[in-house]
Protein backbone atom coordinates (compact mmCIF):
# COMPACT_ATOMS: atom_id res chain seq x y z
CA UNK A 1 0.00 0.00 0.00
CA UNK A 2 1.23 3.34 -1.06
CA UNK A 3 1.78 6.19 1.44
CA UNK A 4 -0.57 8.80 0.40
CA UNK A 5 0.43 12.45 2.48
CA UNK A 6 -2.07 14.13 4.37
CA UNK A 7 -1.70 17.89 5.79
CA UNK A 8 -4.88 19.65 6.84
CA UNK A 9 -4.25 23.47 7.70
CA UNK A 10 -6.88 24.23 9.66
CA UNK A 11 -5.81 27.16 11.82
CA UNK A 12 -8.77 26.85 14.06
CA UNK A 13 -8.55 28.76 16.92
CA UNK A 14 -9.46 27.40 20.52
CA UNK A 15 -10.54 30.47 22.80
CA UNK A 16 -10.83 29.11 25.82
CA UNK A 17 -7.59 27.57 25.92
CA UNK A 18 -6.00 30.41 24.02
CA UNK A 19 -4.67 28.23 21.31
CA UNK A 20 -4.83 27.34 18.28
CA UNK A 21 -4.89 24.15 16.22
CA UNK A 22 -2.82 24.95 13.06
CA UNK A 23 -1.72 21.63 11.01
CA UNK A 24 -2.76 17.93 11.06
CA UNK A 25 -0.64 15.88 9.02
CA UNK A 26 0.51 12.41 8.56
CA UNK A 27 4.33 10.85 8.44
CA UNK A 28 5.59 7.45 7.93
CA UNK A 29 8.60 5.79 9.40
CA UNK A 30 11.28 3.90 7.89
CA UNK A 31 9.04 0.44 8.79
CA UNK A 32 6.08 2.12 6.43
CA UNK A 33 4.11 2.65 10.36
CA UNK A 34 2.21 5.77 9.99
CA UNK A 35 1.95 8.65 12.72
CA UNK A 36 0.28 12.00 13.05
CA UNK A 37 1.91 15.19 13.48
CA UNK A 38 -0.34 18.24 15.44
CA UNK A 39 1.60 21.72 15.36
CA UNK A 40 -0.28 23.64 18.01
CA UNK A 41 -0.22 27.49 18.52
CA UNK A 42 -0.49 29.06 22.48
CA UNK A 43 -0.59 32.22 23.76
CA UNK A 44 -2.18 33.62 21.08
CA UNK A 45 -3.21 36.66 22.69
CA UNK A 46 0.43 37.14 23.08
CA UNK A 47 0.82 37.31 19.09
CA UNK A 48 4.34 36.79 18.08
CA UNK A 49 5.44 36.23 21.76
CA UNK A 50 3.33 33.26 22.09
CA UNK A 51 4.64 29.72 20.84
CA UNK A 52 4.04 26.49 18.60
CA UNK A 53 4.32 23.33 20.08
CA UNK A 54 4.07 20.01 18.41
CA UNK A 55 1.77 16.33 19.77
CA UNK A 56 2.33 13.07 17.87
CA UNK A 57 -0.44 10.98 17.62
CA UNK A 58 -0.57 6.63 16.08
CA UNK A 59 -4.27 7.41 14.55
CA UNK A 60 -5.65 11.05 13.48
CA UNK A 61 -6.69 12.88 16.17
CA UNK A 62 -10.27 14.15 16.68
CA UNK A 63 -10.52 17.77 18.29
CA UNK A 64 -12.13 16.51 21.67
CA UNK A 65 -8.69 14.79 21.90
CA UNK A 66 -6.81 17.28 20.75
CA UNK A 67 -8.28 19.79 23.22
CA UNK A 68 -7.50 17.28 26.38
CA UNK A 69 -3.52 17.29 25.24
CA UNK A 70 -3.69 20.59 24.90
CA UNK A 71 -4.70 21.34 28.36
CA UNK A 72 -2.51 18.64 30.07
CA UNK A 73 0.28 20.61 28.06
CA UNK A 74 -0.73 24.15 29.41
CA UNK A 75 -0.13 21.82 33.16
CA UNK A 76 2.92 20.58 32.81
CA UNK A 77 4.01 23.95 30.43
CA UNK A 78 2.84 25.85 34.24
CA UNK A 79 4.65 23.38 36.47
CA UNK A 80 7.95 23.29 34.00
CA UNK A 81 7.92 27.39 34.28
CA UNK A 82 7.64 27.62 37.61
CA UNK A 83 10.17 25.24 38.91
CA UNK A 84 13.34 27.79 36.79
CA UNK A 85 14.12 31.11 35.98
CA UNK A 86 11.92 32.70 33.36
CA UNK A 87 12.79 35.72 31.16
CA UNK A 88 10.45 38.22 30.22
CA UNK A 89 8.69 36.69 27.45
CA UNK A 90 8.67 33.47 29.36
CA UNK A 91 7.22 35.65 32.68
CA UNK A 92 4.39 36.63 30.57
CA UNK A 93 3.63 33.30 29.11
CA UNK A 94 3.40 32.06 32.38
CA UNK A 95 1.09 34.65 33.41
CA UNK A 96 -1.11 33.79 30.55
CA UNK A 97 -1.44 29.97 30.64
CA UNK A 98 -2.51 30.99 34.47
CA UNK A 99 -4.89 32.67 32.86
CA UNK A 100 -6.74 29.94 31.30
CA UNK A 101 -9.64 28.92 32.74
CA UNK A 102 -11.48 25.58 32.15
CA UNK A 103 -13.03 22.36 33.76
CA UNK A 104 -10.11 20.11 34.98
CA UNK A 105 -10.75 16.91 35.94
């Protein structure tokens, strides 16, 4: 079976998390496995100061599950910030992602 290359640009923006889903596309390895590549945006109230970050996935993702790594990113993204020293841009991206507000489990 032939590889056949999927990239969706969807650029859909997630408000409540302040994010941004950008790209969905597939890769295969050398063993012809196939994974999925997410390249999320955050911050984006921040603009150019905010940042990309990427999730790999072994089937396409839907959005529900998209969403829930995205917001056990912005957790870990928190903890990581707060345990070292931050410079400004990093300061304010901090103050941001404590910012976001939603349901956690």
């Amino acid at each position: 079976m032939k590889f056949e290359k999927i990239k969706e640009r969807l650029f859909k923006p997630i408000p409540k998390l302040d994010a941004e889903i950008r790209t969905i596309e597939n890769e295969q390895y050398e063993d012809e496995s196939i994974y999925w590549v997410v390249e999320i945006g955050l911050c984006e109230s921040m603009g150019e100061r905010g940042y990309n970050f990427t999730l790999f996935y072994d089937e396409k993702p839907i959005e529900t599950e998209i969403i829930k790594d995205i917001k056990i990113h912005i957790e870990e993204q928190i903890h990581t910030f707060q345990s070292k020293v931050l410079g400004g841009t990093e300061e304010k991206q901090l103050e941001t992602l404590r910012g976001i507000e939603w349901e956690k489990k």
